[in-house]
Structure formats: structure tokens, C-alpha cells
PDB file of N, CA and C in Angstrom:
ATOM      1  N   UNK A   1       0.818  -1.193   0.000  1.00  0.00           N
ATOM      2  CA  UNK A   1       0.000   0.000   0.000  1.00  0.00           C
ATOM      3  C   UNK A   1       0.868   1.267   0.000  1.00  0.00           C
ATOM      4  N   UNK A   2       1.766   1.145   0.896  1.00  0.00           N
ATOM      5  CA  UNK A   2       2.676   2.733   1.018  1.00  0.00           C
ATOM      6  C   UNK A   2       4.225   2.038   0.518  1.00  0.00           C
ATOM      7  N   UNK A   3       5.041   2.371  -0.574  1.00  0.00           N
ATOM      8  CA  UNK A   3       6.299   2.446  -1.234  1.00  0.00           C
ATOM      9  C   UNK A   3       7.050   3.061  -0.652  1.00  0.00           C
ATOM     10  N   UNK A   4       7.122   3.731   0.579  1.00  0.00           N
ATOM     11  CA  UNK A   4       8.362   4.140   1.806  1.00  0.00           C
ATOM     12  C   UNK A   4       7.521   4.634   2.978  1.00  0.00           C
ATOM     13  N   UNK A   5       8.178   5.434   3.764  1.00  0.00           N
ATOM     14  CA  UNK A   5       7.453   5.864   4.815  1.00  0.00           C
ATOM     15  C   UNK A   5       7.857   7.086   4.295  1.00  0.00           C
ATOM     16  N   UNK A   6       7.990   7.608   3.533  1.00  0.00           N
ATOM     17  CA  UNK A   6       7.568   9.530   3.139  1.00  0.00           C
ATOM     18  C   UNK A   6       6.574   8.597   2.895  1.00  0.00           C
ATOM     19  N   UNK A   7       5.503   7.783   2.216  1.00  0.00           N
ATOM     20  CA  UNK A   7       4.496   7.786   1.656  1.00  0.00           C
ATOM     21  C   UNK A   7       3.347   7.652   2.966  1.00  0.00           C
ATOM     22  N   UNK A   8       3.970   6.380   3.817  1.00  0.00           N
ATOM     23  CA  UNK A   8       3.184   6.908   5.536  1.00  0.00           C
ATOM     24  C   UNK A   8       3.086   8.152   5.929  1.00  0.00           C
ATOM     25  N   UNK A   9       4.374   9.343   5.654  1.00  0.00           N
ATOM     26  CA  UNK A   9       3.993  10.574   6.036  1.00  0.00           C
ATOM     27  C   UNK A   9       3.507  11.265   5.519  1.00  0.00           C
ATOM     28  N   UNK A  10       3.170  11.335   4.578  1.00  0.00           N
ATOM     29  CA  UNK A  10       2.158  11.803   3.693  1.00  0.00           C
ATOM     30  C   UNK A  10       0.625  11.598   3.919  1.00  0.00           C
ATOM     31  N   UNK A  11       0.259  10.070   3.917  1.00  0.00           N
ATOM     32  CA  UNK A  11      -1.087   9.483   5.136  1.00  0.00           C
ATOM     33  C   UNK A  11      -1.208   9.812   5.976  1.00  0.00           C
ATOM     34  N   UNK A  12      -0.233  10.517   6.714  1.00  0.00           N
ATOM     35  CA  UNK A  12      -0.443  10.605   7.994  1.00  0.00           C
ATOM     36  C   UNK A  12      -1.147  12.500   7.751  1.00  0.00           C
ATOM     37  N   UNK A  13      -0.133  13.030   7.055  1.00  0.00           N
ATOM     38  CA  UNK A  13      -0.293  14.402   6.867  1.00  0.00           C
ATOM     39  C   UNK A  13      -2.359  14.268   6.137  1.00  0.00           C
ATOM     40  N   UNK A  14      -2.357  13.899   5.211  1.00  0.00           N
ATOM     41  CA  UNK A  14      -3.456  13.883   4.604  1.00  0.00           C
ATOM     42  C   UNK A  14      -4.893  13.216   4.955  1.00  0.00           C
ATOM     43  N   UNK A  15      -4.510  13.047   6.932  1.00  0.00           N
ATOM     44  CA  UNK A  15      -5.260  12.195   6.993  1.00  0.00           C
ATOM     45  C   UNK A  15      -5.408  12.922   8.893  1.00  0.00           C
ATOM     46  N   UNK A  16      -5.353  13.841   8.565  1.00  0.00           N
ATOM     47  CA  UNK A  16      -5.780  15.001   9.658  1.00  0.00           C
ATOM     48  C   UNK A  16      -4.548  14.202  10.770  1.00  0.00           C
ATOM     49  N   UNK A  17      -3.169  14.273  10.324  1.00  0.00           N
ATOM     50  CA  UNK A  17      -2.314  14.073  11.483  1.00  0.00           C
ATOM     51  C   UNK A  17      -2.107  13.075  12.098  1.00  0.00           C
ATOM     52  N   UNK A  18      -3.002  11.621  11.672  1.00  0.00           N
ATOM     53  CA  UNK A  18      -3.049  10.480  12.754  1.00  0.00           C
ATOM     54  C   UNK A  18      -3.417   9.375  11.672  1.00  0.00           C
ATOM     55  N   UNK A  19      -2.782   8.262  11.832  1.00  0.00           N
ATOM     56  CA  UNK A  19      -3.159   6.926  10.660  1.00  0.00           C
ATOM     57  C   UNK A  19      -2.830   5.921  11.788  1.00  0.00           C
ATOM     58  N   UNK A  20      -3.617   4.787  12.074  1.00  0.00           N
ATOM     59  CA  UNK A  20      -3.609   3.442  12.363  1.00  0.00           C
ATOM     60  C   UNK A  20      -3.307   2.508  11.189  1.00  0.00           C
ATOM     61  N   UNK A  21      -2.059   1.693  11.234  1.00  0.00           N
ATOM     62  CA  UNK A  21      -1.897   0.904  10.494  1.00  0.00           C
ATOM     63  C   UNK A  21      -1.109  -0.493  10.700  1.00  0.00           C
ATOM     64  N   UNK A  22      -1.216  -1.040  10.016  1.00  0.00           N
ATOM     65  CA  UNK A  22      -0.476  -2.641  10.864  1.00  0.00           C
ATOM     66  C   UNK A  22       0.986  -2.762  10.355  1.00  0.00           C
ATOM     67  N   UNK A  23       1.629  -3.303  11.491  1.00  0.00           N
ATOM     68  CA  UNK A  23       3.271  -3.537  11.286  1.00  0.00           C
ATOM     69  C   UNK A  23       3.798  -3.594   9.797  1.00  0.00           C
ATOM     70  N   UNK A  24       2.763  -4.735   9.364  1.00  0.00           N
ATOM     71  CA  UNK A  24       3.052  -5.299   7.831  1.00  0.00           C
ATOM     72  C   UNK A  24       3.367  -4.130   6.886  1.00  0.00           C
ATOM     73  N   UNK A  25       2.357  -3.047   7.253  1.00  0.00           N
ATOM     74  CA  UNK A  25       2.687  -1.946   6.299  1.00  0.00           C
ATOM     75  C   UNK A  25       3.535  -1.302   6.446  1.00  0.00           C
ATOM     76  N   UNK A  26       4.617  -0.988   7.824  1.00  0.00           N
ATOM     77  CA  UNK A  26       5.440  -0.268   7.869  1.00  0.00           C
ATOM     78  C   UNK A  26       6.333  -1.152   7.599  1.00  0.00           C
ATOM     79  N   UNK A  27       6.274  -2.034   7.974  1.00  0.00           N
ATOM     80  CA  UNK A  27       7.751  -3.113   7.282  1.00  0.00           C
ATOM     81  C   UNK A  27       8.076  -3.076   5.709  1.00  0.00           C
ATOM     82  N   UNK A  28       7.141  -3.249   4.903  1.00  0.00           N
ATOM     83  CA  UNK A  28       6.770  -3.179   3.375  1.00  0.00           C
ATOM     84  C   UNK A  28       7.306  -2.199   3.057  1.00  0.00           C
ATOM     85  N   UNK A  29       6.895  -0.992   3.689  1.00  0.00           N
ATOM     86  CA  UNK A  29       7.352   0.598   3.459  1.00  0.00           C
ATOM     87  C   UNK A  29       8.875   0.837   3.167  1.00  0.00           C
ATOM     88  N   UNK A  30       9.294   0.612   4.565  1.00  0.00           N
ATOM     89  CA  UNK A  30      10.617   0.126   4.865  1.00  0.00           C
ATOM     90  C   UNK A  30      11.708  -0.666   4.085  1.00  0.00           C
ATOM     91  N   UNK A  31      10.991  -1.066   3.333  1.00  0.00           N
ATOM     92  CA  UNK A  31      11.696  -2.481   1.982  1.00  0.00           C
ATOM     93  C   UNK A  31      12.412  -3.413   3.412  1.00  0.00           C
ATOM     94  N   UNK A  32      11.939  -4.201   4.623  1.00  0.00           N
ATOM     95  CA  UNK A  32      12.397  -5.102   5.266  1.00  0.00           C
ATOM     96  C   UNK A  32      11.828  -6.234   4.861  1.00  0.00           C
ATOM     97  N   UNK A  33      12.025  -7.515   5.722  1.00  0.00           N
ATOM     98  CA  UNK A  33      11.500  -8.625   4.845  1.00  0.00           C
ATOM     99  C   UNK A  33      10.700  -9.270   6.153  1.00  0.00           C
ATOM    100  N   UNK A  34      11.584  -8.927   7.057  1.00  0.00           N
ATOM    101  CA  UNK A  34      11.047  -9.414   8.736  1.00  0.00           C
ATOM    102  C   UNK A  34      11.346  -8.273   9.619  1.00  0.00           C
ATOM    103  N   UNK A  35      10.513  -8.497  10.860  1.00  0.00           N
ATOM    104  CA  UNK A  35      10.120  -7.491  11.884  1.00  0.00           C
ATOM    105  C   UNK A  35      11.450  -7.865  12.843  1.00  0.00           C
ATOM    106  N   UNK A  36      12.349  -8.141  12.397  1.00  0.00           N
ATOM    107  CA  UNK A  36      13.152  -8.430  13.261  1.00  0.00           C
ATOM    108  C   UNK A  36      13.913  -7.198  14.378  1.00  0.00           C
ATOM    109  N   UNK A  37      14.565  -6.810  15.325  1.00  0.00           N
ATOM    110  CA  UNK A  37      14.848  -6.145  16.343  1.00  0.00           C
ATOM    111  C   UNK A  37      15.021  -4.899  15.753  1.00  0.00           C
ATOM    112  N   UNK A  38      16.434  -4.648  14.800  1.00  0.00           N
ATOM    113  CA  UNK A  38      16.687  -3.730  14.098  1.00  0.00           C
ATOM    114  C   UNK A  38      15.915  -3.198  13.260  1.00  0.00           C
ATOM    115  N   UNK A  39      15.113  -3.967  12.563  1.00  0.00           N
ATOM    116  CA  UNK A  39      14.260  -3.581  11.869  1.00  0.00           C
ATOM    117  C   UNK A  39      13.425  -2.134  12.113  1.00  0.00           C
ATOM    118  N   UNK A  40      13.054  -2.716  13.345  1.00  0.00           N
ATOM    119  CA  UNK A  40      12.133  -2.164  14.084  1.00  0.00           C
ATOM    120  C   UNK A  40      12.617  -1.103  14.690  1.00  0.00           C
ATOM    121  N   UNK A  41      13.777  -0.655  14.822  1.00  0.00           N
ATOM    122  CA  UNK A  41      14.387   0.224  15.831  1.00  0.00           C
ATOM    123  C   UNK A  41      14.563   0.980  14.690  1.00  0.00           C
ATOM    124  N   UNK A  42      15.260   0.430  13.183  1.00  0.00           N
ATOM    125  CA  UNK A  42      15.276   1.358  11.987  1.00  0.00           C
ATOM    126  C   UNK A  42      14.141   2.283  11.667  1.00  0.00           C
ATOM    127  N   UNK A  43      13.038   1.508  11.229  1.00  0.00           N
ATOM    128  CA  UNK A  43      11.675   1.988  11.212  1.00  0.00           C
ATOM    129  C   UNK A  43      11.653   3.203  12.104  1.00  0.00           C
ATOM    130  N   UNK A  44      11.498   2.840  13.324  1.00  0.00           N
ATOM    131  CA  UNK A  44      11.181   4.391  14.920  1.00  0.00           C
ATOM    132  C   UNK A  44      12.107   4.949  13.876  1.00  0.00           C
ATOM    133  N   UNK A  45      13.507   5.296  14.071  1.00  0.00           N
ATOM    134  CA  UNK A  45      14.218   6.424  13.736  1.00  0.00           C
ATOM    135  C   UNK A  45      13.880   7.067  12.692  1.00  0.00           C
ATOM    136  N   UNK A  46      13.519   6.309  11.838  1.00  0.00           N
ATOM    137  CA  UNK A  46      13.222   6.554  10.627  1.00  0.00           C
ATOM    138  C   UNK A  46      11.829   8.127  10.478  1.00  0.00           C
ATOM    139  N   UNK A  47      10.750   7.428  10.974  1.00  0.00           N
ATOM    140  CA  UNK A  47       9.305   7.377  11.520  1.00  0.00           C
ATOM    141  C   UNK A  47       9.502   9.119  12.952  1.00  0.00           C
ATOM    142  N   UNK A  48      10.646   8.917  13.318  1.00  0.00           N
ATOM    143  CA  UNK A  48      11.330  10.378  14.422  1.00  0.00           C
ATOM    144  C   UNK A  48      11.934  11.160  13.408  1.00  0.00           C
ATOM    145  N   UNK A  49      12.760  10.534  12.427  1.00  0.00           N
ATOM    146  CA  UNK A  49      13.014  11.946  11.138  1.00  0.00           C
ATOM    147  C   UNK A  49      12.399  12.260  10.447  1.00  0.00           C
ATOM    148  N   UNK A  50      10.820  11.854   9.798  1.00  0.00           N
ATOM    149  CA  UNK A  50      10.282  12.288   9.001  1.00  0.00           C
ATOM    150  C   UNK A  50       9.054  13.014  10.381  1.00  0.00           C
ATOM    151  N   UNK A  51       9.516  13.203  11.431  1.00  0.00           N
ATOM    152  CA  UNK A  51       8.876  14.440  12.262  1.00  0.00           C
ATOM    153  C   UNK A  51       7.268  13.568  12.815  1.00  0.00           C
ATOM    154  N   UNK A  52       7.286  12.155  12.801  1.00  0.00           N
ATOM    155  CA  UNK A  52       6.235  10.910  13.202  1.00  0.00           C
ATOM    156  C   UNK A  52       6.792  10.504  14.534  1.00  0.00           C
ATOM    157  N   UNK A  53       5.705  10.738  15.491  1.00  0.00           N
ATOM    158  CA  UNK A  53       5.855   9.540  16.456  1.00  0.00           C
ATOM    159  C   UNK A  53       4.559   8.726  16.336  1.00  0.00           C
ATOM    160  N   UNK A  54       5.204   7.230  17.323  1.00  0.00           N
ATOM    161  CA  UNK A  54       3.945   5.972  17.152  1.00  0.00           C
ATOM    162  C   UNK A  54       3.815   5.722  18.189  1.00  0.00           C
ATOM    163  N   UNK A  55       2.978   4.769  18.468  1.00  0.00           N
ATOM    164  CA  UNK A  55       2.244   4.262  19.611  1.00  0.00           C
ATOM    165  C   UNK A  55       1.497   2.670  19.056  1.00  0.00           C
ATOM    166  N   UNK A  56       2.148   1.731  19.813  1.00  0.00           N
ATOM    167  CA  UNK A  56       2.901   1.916  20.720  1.00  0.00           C
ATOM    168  C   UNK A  56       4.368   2.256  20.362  1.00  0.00           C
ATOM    169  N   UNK A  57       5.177   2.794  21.534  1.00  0.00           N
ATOM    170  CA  UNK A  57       6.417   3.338  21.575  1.00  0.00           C
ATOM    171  C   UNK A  57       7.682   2.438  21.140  1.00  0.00           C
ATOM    172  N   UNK A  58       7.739   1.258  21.833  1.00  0.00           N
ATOM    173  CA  UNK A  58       8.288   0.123  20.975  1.00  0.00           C
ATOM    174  C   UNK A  58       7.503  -0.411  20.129  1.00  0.00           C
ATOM    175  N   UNK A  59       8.059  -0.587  18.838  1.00  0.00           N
ATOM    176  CA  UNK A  59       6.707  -1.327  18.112  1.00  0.00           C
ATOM    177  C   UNK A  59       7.406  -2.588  18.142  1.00  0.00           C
ATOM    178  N   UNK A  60       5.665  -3.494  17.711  1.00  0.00           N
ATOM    179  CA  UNK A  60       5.944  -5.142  18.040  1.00  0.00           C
ATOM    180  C   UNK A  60       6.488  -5.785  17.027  1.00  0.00           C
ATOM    181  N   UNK A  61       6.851  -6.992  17.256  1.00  0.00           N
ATOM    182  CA  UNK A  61       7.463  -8.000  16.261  1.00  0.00           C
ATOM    183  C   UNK A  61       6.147  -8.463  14.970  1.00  0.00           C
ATOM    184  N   UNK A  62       4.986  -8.335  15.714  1.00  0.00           N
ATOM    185  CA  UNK A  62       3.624  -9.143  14.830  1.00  0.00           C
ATOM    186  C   UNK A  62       3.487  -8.498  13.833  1.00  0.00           C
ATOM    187  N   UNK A  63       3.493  -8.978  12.615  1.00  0.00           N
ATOM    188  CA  UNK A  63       2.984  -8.090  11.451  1.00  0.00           C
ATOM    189  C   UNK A  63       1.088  -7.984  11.529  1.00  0.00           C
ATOM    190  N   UNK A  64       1.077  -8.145  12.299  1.00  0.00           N
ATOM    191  CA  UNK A  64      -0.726  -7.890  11.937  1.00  0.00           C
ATOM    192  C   UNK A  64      -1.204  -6.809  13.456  1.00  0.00           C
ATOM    193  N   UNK A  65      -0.251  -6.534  13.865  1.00  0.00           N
ATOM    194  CA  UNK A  65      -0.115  -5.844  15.332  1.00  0.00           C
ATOM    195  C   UNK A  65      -0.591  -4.435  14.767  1.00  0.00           C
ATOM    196  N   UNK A  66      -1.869  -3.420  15.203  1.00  0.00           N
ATOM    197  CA  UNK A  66      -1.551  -2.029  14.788  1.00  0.00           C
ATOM    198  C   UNK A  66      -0.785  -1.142  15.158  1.00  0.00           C
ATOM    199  N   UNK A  67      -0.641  -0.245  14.709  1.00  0.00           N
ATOM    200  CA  UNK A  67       0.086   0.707  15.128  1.00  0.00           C
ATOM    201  C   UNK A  67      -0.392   2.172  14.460  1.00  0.00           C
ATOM    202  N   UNK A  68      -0.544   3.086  15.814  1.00  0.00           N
ATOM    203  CA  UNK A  68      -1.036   4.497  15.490  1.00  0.00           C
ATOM    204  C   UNK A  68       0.114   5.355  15.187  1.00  0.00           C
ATOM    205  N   UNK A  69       0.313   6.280  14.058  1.00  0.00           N
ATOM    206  CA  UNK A  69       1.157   7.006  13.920  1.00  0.00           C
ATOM    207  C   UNK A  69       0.367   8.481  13.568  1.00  0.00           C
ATOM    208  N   UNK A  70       1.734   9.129  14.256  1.00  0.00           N
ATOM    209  CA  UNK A  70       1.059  10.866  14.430  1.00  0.00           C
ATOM    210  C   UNK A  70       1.809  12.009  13.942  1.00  0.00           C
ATOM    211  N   UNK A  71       1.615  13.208  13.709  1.00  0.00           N
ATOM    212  CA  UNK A  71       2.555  14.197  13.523  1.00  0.00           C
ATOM    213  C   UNK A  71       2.824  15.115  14.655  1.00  0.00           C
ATOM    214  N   UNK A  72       4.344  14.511  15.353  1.00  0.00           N
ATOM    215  CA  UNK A  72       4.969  15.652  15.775  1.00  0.00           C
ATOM    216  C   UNK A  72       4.231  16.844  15.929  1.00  0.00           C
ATOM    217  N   UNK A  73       4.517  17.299  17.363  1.00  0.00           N
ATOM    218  CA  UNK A  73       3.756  18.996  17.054  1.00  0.00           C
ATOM    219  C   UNK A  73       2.108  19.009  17.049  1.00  0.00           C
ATOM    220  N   UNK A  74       1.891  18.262  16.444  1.00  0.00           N
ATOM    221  CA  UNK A  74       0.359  18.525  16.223  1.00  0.00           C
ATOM    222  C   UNK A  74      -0.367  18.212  17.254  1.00  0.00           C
ATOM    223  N   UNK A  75      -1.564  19.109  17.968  1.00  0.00           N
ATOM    224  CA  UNK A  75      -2.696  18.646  18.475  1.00  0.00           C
ATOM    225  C   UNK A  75      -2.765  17.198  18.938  1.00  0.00           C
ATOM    226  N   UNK A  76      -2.797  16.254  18.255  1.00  0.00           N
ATOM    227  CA  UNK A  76      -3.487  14.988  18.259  1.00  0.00           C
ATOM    228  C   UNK A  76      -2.181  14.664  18.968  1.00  0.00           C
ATOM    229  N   UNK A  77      -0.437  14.986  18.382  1.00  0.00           N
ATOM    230  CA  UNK A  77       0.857  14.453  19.253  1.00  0.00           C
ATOM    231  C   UNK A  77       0.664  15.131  20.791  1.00  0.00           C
ATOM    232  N   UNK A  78       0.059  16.221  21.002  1.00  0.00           N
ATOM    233  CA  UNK A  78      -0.203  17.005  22.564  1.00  0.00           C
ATOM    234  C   UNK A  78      -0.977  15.556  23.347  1.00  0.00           C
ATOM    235  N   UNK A  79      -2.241  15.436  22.876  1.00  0.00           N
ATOM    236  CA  UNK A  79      -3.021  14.452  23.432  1.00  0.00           C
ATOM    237  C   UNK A  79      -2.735  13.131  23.860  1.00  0.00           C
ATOM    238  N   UNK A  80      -1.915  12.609  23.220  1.00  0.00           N
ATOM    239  CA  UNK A  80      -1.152  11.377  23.171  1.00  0.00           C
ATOM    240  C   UNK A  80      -0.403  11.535  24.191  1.00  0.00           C
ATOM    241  N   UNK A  81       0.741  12.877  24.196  1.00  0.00           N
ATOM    242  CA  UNK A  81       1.637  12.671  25.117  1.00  0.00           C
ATOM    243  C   UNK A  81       1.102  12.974  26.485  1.00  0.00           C
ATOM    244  N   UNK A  82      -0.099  13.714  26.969  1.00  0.00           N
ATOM    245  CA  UNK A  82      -1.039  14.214  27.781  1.00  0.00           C
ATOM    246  C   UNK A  82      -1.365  12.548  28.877  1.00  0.00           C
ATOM    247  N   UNK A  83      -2.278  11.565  27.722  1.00  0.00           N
ATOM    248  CA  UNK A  83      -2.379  10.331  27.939  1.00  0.00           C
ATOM    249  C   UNK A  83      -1.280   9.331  28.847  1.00  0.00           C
ATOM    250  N   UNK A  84      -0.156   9.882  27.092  1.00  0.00           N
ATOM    251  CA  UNK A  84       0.407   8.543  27.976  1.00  0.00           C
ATOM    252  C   UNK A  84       1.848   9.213  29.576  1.00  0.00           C
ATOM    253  N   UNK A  85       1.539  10.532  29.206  1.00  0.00           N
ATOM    254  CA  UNK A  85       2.893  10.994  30.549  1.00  0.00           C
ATOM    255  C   UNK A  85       2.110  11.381  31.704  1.00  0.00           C
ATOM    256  N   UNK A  86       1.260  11.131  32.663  1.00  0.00           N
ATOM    257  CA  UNK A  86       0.432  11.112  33.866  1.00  0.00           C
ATOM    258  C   UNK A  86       1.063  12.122  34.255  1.00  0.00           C
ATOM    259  N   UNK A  87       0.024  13.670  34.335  1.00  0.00           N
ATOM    260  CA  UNK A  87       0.351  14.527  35.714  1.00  0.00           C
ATOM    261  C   UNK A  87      -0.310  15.706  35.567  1.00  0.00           C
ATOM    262  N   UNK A  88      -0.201  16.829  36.335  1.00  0.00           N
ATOM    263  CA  UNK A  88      -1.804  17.490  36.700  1.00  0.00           C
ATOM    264  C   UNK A  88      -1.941  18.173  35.786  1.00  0.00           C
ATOM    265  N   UNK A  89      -0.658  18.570  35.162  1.00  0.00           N
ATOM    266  CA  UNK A  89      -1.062  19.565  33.628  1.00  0.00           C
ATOM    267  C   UNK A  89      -1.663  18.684  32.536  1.00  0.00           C
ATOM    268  N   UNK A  90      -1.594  17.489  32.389  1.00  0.00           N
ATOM    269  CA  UNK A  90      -1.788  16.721  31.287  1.00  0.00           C
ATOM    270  C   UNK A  90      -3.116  16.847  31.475  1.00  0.00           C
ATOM    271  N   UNK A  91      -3.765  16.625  33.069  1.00  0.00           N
ATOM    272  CA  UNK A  91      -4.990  16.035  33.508  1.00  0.00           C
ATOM    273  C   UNK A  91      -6.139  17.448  32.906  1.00  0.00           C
ATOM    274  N   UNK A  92      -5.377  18.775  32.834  1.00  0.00           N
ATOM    275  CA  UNK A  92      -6.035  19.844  32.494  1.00  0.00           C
ATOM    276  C   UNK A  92      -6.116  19.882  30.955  1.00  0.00           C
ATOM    277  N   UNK A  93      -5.189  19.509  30.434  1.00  0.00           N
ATOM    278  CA  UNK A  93      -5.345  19.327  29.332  1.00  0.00           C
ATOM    279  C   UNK A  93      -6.009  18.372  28.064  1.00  0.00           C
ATOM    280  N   UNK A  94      -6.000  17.140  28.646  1.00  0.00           N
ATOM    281  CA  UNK A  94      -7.221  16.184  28.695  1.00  0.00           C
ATOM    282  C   UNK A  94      -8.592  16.625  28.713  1.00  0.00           C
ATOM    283  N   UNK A  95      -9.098  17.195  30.177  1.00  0.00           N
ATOM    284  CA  UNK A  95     -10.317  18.156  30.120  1.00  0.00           C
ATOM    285  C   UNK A  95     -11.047  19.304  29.178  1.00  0.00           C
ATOM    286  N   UNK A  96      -9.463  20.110  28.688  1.00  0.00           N
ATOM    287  CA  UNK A  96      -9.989  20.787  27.795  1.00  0.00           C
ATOM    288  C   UNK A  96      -9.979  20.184  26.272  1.00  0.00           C
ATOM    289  N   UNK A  97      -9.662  19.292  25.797  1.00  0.00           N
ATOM    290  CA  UNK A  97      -9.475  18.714  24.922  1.00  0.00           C
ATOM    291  C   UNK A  97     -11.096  17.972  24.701  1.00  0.00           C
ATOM    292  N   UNK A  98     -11.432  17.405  25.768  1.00  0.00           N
ATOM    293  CA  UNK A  98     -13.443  17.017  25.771  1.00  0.00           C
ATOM    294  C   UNK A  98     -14.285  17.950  25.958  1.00  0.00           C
ATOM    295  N   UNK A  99     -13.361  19.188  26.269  1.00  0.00           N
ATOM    296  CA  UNK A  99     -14.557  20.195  26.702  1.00  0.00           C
ATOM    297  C   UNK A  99     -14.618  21.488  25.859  1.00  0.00           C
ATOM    298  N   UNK A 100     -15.109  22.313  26.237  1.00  0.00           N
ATOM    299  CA  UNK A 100     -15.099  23.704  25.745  1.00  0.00           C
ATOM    300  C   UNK A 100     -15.695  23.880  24.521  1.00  0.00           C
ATOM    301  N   UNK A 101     -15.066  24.062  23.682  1.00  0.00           N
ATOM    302  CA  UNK A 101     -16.000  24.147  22.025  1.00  0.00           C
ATOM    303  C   UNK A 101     -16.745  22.760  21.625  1.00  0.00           C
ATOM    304  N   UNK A 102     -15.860  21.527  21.996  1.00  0.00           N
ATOM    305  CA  UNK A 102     -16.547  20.757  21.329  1.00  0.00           C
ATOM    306  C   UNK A 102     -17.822  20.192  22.053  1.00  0.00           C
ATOM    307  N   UNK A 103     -17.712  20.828  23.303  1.00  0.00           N
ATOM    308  CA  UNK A 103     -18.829  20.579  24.087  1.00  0.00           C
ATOM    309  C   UNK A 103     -19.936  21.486  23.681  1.00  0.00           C
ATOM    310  N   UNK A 104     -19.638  22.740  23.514  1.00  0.00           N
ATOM    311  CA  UNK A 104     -20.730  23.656  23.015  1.00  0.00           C
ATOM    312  C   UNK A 104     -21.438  23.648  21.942  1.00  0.00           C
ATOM    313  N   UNK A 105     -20.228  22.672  21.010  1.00  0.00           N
ATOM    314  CA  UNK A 105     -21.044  22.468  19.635  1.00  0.00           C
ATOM    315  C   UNK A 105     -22.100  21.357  19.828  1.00  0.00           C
ATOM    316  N   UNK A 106     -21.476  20.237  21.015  1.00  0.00           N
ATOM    317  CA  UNK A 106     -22.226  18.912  20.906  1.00  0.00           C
ATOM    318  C   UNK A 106     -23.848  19.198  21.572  1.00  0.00           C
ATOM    319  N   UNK A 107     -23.537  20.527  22.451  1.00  0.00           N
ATOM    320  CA  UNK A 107     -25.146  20.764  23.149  1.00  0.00           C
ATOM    321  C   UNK A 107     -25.837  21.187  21.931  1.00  0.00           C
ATOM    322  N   UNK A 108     -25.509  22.043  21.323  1.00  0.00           N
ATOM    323  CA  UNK A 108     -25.925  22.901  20.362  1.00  0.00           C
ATOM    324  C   UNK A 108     -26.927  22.045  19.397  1.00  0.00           C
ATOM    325  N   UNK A 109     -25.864  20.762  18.940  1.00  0.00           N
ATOM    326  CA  UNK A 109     -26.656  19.967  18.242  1.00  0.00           C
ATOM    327  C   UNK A 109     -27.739  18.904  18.882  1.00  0.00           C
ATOM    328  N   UNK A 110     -27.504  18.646  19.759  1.00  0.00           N
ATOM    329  CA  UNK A 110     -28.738  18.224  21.191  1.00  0.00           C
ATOM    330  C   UNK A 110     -29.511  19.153  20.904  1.00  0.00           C
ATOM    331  N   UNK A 111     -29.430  20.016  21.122  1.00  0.00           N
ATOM    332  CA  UNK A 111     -30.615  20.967  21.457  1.00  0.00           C
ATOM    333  C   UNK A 111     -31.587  21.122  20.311  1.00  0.00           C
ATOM    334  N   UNK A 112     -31.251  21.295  18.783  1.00  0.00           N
ATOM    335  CA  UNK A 112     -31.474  21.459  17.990  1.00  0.00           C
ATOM    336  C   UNK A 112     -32.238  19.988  17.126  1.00  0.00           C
ATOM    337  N   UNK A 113     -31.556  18.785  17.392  1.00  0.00           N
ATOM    338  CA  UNK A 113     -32.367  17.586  17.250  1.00  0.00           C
ATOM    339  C   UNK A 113     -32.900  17.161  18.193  1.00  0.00           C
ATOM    340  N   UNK A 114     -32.835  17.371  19.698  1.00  0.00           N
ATOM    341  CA  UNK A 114     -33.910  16.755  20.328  1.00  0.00           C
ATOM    342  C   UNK A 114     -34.878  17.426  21.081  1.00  0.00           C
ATOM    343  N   UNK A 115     -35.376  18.996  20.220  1.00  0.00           N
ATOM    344  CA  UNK A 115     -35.977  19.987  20.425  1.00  0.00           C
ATOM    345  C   UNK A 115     -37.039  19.856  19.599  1.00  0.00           C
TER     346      UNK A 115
END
């Protein structure tokens, strides 16, 4: 499906910042043949210079294993790191991330269909 990982970063870019996809495809990308240790450690670095982090953080050996990849910087990379680094700023930031506009929009549309 993707012929390198510029072509993952590109999915990722064109795809509002965030793509779930399975090992198999980043291996393929990669031109590897197996998920073997290096492989995999190639891939991350790789996946950290084209300005991508993933989740999970080590990725697995399984080719059918998913894996979420994100853009650096972006919104959706705030949230992630919010998630996965526990502490009271994250916890505020979490909150506003469910709340505020998208809450106002979600009453808005309540109100309006079940009015």
C-alpha cells in the first residue's frame, strides 16, 4: 500500500495528522523482509526523522499488530503525550481537549435535534 514511509507521512499528513496501520505496512514501506529487532528500531528512527511519532512506543514483532502514527507537534501528538505521561497539567489538558467548544457544539446539536 505505502512504497516508503515519506508515503506513511504523507497518510499521515493527509489524513488530519493520525493513521492506524499494521506492522506489515510499515515493514513493506521500509523495503524489510522481517520485523526483526533492528528492523524495528530502523523503522522508529526513521518514523522520528520524518517528524512521526507511534504508539505503541516500541513497536511489536507481529505483522498484523496495529500501530497508530502521528505528527509531531500537532494537536493529536499534545493528546497522546497528555495520555500517555500522567500529571496534573496533562490532567487539564485532557479536560480541555473534551470540553469547551466541542462541548458547546455537541449541546448545540442536542438541542437542535432533540428539540
Amino acid at each position: 500500500m505505502y512504497e516508503s514511509l515519506e508515503d506513511v507521512r504523507q497518510a499521515v499528513v493527509d489524513n488530519s495528522d493520525v493513521l492506524t496501520v499494521e506492522m506489515r505496512q510499515l515493514r513493506d514501506a521500509h523495503g524489510a523482509g522481517r520485523l526483526g529487532v533492528h528492523v524495528r528500531t530502523n523503522i522508529s528512527k526513521k518514523l522520528r526523522g520524518l517528524g512521526l511519532g507511534h504508539y505503541p512506543v516500541d513497536l511489536p514483532d507481529r505483522q498484523e499488530q496495529m500501530i497508530r502514527i502521528y505528527r509531531q507537534g500537532s494537536p493529536i501528538a499534545e493528546i497522546v503525550d497528555a495520555v500517555l505521561n500522567p500529571s496534573m497539567s496533562h490532567d487539564a489538558e485532557l479536560r480541555q481537549a473534551v470540553g469547551g467548544d466541542a462541548q458547546q457544539i455537541l449541546d448545540l446539536v442536542r438541542e437542535l435535534v432533540c428539540d
